[in-house]
Protein backbone atom coordinates (compact mmCIF):
# COMPACT_ATOMS: atom_id res chain seq x y z
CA UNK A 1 159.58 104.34 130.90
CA UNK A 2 157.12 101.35 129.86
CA UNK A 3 157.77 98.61 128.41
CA UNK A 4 158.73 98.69 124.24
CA UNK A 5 155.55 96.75 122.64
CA UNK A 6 158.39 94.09 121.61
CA UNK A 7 158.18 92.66 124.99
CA UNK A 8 154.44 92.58 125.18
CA UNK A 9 152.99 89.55 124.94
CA UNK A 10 149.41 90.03 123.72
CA UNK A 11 147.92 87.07 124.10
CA UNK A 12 148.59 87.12 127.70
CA UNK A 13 147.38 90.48 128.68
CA UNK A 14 144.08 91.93 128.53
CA UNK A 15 142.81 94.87 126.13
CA UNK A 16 142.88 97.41 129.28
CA UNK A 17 146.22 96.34 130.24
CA UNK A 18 147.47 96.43 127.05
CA UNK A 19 145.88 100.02 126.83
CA UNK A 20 147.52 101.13 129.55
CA UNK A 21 151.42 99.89 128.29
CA UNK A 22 150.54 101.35 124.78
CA UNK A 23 149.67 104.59 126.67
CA UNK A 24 152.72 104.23 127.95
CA UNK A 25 155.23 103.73 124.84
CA UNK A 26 153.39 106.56 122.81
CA UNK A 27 153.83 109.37 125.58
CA UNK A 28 157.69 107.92 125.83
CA UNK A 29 158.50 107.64 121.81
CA UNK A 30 155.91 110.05 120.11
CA UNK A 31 158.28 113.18 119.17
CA UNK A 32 157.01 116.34 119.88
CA UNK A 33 156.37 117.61 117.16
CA UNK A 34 153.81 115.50 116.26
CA UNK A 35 152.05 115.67 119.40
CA UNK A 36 152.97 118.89 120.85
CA UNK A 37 150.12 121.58 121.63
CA UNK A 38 149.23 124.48 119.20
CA UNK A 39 151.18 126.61 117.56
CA UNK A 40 151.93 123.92 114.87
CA UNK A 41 155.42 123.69 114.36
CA UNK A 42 157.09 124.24 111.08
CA UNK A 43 156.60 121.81 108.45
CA UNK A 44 159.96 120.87 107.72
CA UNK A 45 159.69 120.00 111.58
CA UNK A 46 157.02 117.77 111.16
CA UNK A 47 158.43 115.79 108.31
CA UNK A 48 161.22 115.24 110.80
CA UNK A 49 159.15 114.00 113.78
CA UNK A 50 156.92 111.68 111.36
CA UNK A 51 160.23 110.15 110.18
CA UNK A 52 161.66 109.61 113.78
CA UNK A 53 158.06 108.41 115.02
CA UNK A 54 157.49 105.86 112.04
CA UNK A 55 161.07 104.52 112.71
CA UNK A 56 160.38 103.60 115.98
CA UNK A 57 156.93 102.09 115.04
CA UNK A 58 158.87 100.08 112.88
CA UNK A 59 161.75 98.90 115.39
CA UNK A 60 158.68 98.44 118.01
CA UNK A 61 156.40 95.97 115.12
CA UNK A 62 153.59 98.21 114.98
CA UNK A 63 153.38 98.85 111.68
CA UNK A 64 151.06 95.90 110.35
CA UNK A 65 150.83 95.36 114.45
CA UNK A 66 148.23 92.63 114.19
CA UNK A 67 150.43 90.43 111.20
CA UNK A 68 152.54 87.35 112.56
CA UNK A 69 155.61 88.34 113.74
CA UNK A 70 157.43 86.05 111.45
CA UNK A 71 156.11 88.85 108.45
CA UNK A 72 157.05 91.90 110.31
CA UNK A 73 154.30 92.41 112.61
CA UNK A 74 153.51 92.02 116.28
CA UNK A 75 150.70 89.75 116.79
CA UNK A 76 148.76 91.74 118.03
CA UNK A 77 144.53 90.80 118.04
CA UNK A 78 142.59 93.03 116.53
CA UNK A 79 141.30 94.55 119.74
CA UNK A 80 144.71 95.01 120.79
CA UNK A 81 145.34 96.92 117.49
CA UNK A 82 141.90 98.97 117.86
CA UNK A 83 143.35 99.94 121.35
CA UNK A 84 146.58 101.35 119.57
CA UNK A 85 144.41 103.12 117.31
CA UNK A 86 142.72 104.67 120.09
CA UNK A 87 145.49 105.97 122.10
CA UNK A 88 147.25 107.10 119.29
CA UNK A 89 144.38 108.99 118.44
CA UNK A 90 144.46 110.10 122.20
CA UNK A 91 147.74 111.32 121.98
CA UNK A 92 147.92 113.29 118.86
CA UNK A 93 150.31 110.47 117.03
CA UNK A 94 149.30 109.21 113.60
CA UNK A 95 148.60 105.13 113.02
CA UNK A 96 150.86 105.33 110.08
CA UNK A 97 149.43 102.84 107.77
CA UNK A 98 150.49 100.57 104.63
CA UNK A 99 147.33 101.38 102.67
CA UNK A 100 145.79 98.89 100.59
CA UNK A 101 149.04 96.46 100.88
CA UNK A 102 148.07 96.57 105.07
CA UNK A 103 144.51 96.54 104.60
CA UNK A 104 143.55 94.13 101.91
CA UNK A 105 147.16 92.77 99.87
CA UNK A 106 148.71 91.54 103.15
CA UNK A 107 145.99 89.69 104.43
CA UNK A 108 145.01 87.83 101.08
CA UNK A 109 148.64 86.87 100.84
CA UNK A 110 148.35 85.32 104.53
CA UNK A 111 145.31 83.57 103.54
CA UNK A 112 145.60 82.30 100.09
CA UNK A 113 149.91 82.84 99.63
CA UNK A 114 152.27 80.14 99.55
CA UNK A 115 155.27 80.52 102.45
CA UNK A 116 157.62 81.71 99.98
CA UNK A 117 154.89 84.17 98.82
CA UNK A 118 154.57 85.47 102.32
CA UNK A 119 158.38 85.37 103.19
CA UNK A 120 158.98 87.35 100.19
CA UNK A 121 156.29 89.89 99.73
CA UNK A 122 155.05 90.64 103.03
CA UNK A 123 158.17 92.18 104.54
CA UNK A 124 158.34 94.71 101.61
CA UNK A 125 154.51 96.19 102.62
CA UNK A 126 155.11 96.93 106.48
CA UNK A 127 158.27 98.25 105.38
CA UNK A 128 157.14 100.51 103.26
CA UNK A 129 159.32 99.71 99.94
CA UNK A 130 155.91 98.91 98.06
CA UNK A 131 152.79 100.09 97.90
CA UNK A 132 150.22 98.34 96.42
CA UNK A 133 146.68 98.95 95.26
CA UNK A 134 143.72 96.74 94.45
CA UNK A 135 143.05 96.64 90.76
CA UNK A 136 139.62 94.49 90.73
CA UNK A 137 137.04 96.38 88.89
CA UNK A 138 136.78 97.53 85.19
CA UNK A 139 134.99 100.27 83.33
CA UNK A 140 132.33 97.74 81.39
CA UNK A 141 131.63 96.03 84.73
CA UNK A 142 132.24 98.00 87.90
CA UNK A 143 131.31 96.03 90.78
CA UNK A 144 130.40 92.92 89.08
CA UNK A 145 133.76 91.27 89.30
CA UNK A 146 132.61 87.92 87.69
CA UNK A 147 132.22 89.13 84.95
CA UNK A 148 136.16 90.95 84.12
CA UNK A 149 137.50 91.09 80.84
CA UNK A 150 141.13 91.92 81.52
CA UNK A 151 143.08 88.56 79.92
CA UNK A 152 145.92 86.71 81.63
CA UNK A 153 147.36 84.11 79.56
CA UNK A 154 149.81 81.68 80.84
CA UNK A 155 152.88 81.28 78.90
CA UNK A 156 155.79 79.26 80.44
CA UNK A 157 156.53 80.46 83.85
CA UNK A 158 154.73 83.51 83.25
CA UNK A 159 151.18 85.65 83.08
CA UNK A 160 150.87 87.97 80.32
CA UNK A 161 147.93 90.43 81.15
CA UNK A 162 145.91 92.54 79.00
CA UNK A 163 142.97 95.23 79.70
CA UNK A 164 141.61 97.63 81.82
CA UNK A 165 140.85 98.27 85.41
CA UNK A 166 139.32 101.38 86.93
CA UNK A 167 138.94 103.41 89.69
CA UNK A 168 141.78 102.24 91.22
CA UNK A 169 142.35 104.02 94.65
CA UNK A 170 146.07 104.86 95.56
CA UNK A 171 147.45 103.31 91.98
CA UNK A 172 149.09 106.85 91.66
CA UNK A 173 151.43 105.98 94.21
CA UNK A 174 151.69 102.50 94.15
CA UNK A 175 154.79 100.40 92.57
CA UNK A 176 152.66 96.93 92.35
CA UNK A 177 148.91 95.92 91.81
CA UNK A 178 147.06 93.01 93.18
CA UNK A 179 145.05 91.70 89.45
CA UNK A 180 141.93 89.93 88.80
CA UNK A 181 142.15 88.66 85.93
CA UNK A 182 140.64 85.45 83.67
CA UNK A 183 142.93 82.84 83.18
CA UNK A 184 140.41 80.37 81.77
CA UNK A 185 139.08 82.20 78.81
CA UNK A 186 136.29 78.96 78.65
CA UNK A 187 135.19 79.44 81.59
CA UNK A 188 132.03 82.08 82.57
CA UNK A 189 131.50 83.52 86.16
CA UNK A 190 133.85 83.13 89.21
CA UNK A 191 135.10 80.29 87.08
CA UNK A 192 139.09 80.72 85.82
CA UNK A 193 139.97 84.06 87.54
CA UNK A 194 143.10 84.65 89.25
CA UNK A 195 144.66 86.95 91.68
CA UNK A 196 148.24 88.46 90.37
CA UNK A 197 150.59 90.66 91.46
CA UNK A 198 152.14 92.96 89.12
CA UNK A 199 154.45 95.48 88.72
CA UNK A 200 153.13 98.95 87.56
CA UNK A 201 155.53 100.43 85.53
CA UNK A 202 155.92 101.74 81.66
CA UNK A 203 158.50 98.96 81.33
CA UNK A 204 156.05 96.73 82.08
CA UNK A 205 153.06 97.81 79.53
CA UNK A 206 151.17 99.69 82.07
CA UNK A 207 149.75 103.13 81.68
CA UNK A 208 147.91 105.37 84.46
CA UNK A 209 145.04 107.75 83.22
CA UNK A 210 144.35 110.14 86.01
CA UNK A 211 140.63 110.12 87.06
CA UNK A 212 139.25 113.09 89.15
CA UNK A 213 136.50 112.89 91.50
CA UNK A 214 133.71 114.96 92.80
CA UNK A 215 135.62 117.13 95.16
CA UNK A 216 138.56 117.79 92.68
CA UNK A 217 140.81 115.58 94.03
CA UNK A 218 142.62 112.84 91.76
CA UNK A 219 143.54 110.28 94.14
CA UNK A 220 141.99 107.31 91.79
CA UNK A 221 143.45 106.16 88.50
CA UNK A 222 142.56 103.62 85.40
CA UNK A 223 145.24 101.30 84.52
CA UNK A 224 145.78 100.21 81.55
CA UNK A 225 147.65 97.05 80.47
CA UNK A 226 149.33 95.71 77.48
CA UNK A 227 151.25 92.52 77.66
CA UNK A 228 152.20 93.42 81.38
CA UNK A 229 154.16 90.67 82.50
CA UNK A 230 154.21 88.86 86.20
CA UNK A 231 155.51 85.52 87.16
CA UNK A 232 153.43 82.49 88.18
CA UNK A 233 154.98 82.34 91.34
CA UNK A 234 153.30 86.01 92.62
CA UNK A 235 149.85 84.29 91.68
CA UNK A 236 147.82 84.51 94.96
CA UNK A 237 145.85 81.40 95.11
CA UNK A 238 146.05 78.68 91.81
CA UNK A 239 146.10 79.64 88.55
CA UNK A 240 142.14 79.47 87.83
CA UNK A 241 141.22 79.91 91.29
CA UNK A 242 140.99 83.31 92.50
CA UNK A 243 137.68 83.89 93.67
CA UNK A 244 138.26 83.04 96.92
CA UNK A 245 141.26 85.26 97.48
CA UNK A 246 138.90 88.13 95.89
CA UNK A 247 136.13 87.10 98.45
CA UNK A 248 139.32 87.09 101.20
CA UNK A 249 140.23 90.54 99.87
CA UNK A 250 136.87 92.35 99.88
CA UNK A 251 136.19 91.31 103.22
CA UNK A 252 139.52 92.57 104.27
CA UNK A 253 138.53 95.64 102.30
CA UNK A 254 135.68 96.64 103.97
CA UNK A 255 136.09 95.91 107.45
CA UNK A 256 139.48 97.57 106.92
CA UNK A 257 138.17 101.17 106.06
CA UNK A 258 135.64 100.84 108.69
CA UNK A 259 138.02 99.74 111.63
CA UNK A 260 138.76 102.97 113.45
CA UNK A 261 137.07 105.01 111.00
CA UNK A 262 134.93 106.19 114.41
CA UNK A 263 138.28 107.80 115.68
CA UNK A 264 137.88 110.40 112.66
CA UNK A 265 134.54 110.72 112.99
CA UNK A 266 134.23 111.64 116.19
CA UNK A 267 137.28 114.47 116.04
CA UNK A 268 135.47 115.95 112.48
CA UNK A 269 132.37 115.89 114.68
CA UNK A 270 133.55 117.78 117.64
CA UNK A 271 134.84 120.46 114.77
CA UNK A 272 131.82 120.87 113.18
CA UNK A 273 130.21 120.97 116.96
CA UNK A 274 132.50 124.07 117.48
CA UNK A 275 131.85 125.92 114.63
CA UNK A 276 127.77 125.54 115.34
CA UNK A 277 128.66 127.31 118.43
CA UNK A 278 131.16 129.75 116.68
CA UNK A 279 127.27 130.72 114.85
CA UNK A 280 125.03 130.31 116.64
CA UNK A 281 123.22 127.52 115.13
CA UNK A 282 123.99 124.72 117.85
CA UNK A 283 121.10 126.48 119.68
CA UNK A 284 118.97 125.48 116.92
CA UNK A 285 116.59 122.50 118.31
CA UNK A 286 116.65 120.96 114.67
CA UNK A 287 120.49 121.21 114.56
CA UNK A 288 120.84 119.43 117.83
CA UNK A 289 118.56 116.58 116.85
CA UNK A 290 120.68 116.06 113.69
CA UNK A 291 124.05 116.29 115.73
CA UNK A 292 122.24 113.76 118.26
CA UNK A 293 121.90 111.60 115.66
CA UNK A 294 125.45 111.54 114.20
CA UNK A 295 126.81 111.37 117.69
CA UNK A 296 124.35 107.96 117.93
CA UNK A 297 125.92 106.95 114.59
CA UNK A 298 129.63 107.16 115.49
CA UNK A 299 128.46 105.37 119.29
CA UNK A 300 127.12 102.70 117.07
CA UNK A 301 130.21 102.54 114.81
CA UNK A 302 132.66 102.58 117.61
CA UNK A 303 130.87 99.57 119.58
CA UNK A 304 130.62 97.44 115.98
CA UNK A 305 134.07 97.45 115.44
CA UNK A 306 134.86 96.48 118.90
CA UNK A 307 132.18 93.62 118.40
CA UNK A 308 133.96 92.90 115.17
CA UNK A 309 137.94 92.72 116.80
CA UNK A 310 136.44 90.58 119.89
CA UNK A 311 134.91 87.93 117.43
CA UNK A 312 137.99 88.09 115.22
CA UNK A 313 140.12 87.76 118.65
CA UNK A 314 138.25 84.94 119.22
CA UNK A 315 139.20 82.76 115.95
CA UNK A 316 136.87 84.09 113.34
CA UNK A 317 137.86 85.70 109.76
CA UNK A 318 135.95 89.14 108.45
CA UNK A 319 132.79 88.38 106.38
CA UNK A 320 129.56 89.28 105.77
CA UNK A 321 129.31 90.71 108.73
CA UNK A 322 131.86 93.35 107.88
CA UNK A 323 129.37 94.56 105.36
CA UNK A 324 127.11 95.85 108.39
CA UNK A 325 129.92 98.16 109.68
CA UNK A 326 131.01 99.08 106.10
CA UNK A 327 127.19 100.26 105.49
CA UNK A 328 126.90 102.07 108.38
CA UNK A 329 130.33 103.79 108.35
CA UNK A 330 129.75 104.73 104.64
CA UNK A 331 125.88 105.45 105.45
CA UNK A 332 127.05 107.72 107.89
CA UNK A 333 129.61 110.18 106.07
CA UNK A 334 127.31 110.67 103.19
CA UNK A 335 124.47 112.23 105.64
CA UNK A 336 127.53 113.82 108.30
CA UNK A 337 128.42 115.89 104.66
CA UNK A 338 124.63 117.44 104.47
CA UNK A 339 124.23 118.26 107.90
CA UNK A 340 127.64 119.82 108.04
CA UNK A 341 126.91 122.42 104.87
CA UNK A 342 123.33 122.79 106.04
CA UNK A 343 124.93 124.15 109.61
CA UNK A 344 127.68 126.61 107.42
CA UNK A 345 124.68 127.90 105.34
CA UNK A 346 124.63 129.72 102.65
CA UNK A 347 128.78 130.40 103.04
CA UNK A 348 129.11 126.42 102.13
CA UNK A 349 127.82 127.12 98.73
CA UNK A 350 130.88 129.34 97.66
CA UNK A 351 134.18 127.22 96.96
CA UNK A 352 137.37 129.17 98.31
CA UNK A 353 140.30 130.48 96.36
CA UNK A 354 142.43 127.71 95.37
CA UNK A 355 144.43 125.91 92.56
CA UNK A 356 141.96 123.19 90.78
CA UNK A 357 138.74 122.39 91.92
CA UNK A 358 139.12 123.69 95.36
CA UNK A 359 136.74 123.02 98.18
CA UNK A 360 136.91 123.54 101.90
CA UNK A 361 136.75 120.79 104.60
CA UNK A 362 133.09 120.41 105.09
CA UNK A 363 131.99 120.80 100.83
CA UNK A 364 134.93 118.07 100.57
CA UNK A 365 132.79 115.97 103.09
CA UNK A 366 129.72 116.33 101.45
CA UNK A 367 131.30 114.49 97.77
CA UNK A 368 134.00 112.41 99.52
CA UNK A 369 130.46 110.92 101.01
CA UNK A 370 128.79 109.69 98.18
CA UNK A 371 132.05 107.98 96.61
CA UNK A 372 131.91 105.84 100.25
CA UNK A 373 128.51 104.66 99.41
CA UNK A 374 129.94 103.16 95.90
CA UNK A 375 133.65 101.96 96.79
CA UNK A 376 134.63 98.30 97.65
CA UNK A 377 130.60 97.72 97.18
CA UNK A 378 127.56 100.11 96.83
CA UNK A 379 125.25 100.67 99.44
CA UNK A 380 122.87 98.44 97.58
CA UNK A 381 125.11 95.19 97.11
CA UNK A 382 125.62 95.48 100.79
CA UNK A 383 122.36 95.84 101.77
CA UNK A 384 122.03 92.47 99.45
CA UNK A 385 124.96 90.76 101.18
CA UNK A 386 123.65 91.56 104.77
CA UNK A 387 120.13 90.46 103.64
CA UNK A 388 121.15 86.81 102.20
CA UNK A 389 124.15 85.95 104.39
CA UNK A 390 123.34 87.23 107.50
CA UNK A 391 119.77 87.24 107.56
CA UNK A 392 118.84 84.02 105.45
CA UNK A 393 116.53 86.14 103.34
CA UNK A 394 116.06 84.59 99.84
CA UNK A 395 117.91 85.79 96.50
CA UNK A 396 116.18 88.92 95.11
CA UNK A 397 114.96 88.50 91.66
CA UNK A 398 117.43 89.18 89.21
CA UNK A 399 120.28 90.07 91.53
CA UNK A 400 122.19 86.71 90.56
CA UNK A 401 123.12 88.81 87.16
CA UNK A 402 124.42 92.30 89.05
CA UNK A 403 126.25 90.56 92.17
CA UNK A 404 129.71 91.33 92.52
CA UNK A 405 130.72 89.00 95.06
């Protein structure tokens, strides 16, 4: 029996010792059903085991692992956490995660929230008794977040927000919404926007409009609100002064999907490596050289977002530099979805039987792909980002009136 992760002490051990008491804990509290070799057990089974297994990640901290453990979490650095992602991974256990609240909510609150801000809201996202969801952009400006229309108008102790925000990922399941919105009507640019969080119900003048996506799939929303109401004390950051929470946030948001992403690419790899054989086609010199090269790509991936946990470990905060592993990761899927149909042939260009817009695992690749090139900044703002911030290259003409951020 190893130790439970709340006696760890991560600052005093190293990543491969850590590995090996994380090993540890998973084989010893990881039900079997969620780790157990093929068949698969029933689902009603599995619902059970990922109950059992996310209470114990809860009792252990390792929910939010790397947060303070004054909010919930465990402390633990971010190569500590990338370990726990990896031997989860190696065990068959999911990382079960708090979704945007985890990756981008939570750490704008510890940034840019007050103590009673933290105290209060944190808690409630490792948890799990709200979900959150990011509600920057809007249909008239998409990823130039300067420029926002939705209104927030202070009146006594409250904000009273109107207007629109789109393509909201996970706002179909989500019970609050972190809000950029202009507080200083006066004011152009960056200039008088805040950060709010709001509650997303009818109640509170808020309306979802389902938005489907390339694959079929329904997973983003628009919001819609009229005179939704939040009070001044869940503004993140002053009243006025919200870009640099957003800036906190969209740093957050992209090294976030990219740490560990490499996990999941390597496993949907290895499958599409098995059916090549299944056909014949991994014998094909061209198919090899494009599964070399995907291979190279998740290598490169993998050894990034160590880079980027061993600099964090070692006091800095995600920036520009997350936009390099965001790239690549999103870079990455959108060719992995080609090859993939290109190796299925001519069988990839028939959708299977299905409710909706069906599509099997490998067509769903190809259009999740191109959405990861556009979400939480387009390929092209990032290659922007990377080539003023972290290679000193001058502004390119015009860009000042299309950046987001």
């Amino acid at each position: 029996m190893g130790r439970a992760p709340g006696d760890i002490q991560p600052s005093r051990t190293t990543a491969e010792l850590f590995r090996q008491d994380i090993r540890e804990w998973i084989r010893t509290h990881a039900p079997a059903g969620l780790t157990g070799p093929p068949p698969r057990p029933a689902e009603a089974v599995i619902e059970e085991a990922a109950a059992v297994w996310e209470r114990s990640l809860l009792d252990a901290r390792l929910i939010c692992a790397d947060w303070p453990p004054e909010y919930g979490g465990s402390g633990l650095s971010l190569q500590e956490s990338l370990v726990f992602e990896e031997e989860c991974a190696r065990a068959g256990a999911p990382r079960i995660r708090r979704g945007a609240g985890e990756r981008i909510v939570g750490p704008t609150i510890l940034a840019h929230g007050t103590e009673e801000q933290k105290s209060r809201l944190l808690p409630g996202i490792v948890s799990g008794e709200h979900t959150y969801c990011l509600a920057y952009s809007e249909p008239e400006h998409g990823s130039d977040l300067a420029s926002v229309g939705t209104r927030g108008t202070v009146t006594g102790d409250e904000i009273v927000i109107t207007g629109r925000k789109a393509w909201v990922d996970g706002a179909e399941r989500a019970d609050r919404a972190l809000v950029l919105c202009r507080t200083g009507p006066d004011v152009s640019g960056h200039r008088g926007l805040s950060c709010v969080v709001v509650r997303l119900d009818s109640g509170n003048g808020v309306v979802r409009r389902v938005v489907r996506q390339a694959d079929g799939t329904a997973d983003c929303r628009e919001l819609s609100f009229d005179r939704s109401r939040a009070p001044l004390r869940d503004v993140v950051g002053e009243v006025n002064g919200g870009w640099r929470a957003v800036m906190t946030g969209l740093a957050h948001e992209r090294a976030g999907r990219a740490a560990g992403r490499h996990l999941g690419f390597e496993a949907e790899f290895w499958d599409l490596v098995r059916e090549a054989d299944k056909t014949g086609r991994s014998r094909d010199p061209v198919i090899r050289d494009r599964l070399a090269w995907a291979y190279t790509r998740i290598t490169l991936l993998r050894l990034l977002e160590r880079r980027a946990a061993a600099r964090t470990g070692a006091g800095a905060v995600p920036g520009a530099d997350a936009a390099v592993t965001h790239l690549l990761s999103a870079e990455y899927h959108r060719r992995f979805g080609e090859i993939a149909l290109d190796i299925m042939g001519a069988p990839a260009l028939v959708r299977p039987d299905g409710d909706g817009y069906a599509t099997d695992r490998w067509q769903e690749a190809l259009l999740t792909g191109r959405a990861g090139t556009i979400r939480s900044g387009t390929s092209e703002v990032l290659r922007d980002v990377i080539a003023e911030r972290l290679l000193g290259l001058p502004k390119e003409p015009g860009a000042a009136r299309r950046r987001p951020s």
